[in-house]
C-alpha atoms as a PDB file:
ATOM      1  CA  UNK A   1     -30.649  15.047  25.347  1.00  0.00           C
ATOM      2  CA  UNK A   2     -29.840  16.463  28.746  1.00  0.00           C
ATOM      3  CA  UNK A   3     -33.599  15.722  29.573  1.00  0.00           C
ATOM      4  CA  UNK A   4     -33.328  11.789  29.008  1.00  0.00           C
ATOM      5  CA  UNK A   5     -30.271  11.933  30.807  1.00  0.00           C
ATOM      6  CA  UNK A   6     -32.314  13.654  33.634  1.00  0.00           C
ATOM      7  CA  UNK A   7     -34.722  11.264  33.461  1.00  0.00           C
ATOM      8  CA  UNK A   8     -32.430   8.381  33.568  1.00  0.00           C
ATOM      9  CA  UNK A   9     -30.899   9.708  36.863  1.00  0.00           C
ATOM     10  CA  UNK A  10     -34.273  10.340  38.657  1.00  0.00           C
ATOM     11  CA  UNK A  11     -35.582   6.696  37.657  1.00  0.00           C
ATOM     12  CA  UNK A  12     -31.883   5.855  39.738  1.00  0.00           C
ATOM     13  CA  UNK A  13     -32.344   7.366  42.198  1.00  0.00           C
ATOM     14  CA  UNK A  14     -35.897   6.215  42.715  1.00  0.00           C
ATOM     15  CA  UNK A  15     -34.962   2.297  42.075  1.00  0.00           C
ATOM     16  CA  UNK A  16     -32.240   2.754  44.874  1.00  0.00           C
ATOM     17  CA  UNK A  17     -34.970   4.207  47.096  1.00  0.00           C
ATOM     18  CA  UNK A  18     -37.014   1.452  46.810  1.00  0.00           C
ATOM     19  CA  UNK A  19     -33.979  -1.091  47.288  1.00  0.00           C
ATOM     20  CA  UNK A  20     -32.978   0.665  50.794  1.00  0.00           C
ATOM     21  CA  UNK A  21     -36.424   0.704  51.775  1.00  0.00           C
ATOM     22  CA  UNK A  22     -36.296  -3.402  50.837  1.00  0.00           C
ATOM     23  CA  UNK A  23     -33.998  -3.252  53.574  1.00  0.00           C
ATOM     24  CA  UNK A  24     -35.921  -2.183  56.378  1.00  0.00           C
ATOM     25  CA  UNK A  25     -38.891  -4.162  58.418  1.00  0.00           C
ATOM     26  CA  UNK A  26     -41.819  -3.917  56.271  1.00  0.00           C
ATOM     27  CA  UNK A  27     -43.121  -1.667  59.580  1.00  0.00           C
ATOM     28  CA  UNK A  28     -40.635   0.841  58.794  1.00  0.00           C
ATOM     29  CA  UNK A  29     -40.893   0.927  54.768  1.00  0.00           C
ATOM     30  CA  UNK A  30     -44.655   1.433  55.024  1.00  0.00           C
ATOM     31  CA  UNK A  31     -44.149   4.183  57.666  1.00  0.00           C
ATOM     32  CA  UNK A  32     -41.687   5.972  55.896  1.00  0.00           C
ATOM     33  CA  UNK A  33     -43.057   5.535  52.511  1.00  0.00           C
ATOM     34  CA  UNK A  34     -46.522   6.772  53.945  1.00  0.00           C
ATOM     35  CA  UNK A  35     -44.770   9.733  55.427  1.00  0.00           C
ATOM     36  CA  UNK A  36     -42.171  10.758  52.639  1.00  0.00           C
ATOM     37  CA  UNK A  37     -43.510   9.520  49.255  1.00  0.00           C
ATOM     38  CA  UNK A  38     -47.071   9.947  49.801  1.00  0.00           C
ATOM     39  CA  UNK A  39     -46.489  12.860  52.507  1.00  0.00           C
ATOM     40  CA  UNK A  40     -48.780  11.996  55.240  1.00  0.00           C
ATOM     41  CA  UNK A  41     -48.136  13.538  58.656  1.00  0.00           C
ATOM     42  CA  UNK A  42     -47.616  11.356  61.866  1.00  0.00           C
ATOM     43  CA  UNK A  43     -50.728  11.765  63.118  1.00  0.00           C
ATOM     44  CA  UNK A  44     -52.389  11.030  60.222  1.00  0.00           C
ATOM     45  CA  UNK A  45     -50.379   7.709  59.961  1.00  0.00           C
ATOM     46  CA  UNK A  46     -50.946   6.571  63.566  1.00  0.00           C
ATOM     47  CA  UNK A  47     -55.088   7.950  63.175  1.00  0.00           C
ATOM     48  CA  UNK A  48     -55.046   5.243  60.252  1.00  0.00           C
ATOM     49  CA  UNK A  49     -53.034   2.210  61.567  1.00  0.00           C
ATOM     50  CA  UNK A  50     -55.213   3.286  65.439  1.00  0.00           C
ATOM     51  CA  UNK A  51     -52.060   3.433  67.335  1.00  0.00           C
ATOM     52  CA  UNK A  52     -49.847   6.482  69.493  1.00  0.00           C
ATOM     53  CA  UNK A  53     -48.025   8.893  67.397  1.00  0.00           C
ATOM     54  CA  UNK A  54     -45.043   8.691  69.144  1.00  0.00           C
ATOM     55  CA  UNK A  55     -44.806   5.153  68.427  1.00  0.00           C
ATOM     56  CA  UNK A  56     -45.181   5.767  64.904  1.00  0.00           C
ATOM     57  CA  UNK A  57     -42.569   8.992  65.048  1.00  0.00           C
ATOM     58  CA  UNK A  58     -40.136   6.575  66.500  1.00  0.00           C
ATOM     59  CA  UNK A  59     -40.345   3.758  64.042  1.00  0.00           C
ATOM     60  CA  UNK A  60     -39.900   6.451  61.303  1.00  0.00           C
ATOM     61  CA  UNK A  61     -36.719   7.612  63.167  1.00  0.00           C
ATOM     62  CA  UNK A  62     -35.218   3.899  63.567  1.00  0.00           C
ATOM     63  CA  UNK A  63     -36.199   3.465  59.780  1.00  0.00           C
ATOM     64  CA  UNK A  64     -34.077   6.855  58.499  1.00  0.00           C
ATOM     65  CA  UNK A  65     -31.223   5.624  60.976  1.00  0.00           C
ATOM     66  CA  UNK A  66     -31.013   2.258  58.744  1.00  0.00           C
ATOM     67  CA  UNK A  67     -31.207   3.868  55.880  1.00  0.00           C
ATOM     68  CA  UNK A  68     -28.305   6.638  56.783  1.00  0.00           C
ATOM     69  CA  UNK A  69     -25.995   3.319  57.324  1.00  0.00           C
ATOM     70  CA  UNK A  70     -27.459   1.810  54.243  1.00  0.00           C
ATOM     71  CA  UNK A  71     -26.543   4.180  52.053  1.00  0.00           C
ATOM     72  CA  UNK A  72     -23.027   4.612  54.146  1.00  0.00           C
ATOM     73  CA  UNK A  73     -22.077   1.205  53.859  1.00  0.00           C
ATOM     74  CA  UNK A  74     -23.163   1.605  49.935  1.00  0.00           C
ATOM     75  CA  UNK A  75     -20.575   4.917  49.645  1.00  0.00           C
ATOM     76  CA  UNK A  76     -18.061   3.119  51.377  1.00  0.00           C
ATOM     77  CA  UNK A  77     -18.202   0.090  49.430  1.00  0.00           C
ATOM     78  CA  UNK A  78     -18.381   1.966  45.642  1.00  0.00           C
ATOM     79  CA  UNK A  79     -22.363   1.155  45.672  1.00  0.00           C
ATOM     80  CA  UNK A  80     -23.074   4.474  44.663  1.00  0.00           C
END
C-alpha cells in the first residue's frame, strides 16, 4: 500500500514539474529540462544548440529564478 501511495506522490510531483516548466519561455524549459531531467552539462548544451556557455548558464539561472517564484506564489496561494 505505502508503495502506490509512493507512487502516486512521485507522478505529483512530476506533473507539477512539468506545469512550472509550462511556465517558462520554451528557451528556458528546454535548457533546464536538458540540464536537470536528462542531466546534460552546460557545455554540452551550448556544444549542441552552437552557442557560448555562459549564455546558456544564464538562461538556466533566469529559468530556476521563475520557477522559485512559481512555486512561491503556488505556497502562498494553497497551490501546493
Amino acid at each position: 500500500m505505502v508503495e502506490k501511495e509512493e507512487q502516486a506522490e512521485r507522478a505529483e510531483l512530476i506533473r507539477q514539474v512539468y506545469e512550472a516548466l509550462a511556465t517558462l519561455t520554451p528557451l528556458q524549459a528546454r535548457r533546464i529540462h536538458a540540464r536537470y531531467i536528462l542531466g546534460l552539462k552546460v557545455r554540452e548544451i551550448a556544444a549542441m544548440e552552437g552557442v557560448n556557455p555562459a549564455r546558456v548558464s544564464q538562461c538556466i539561472q533566469g529559468g530556476l529564478r521563475r520557477l522559485r517564484k512559481y512555486f512561491e506564489r503556488r505556497k502562498r496561494t494553497g497551490g501546493l
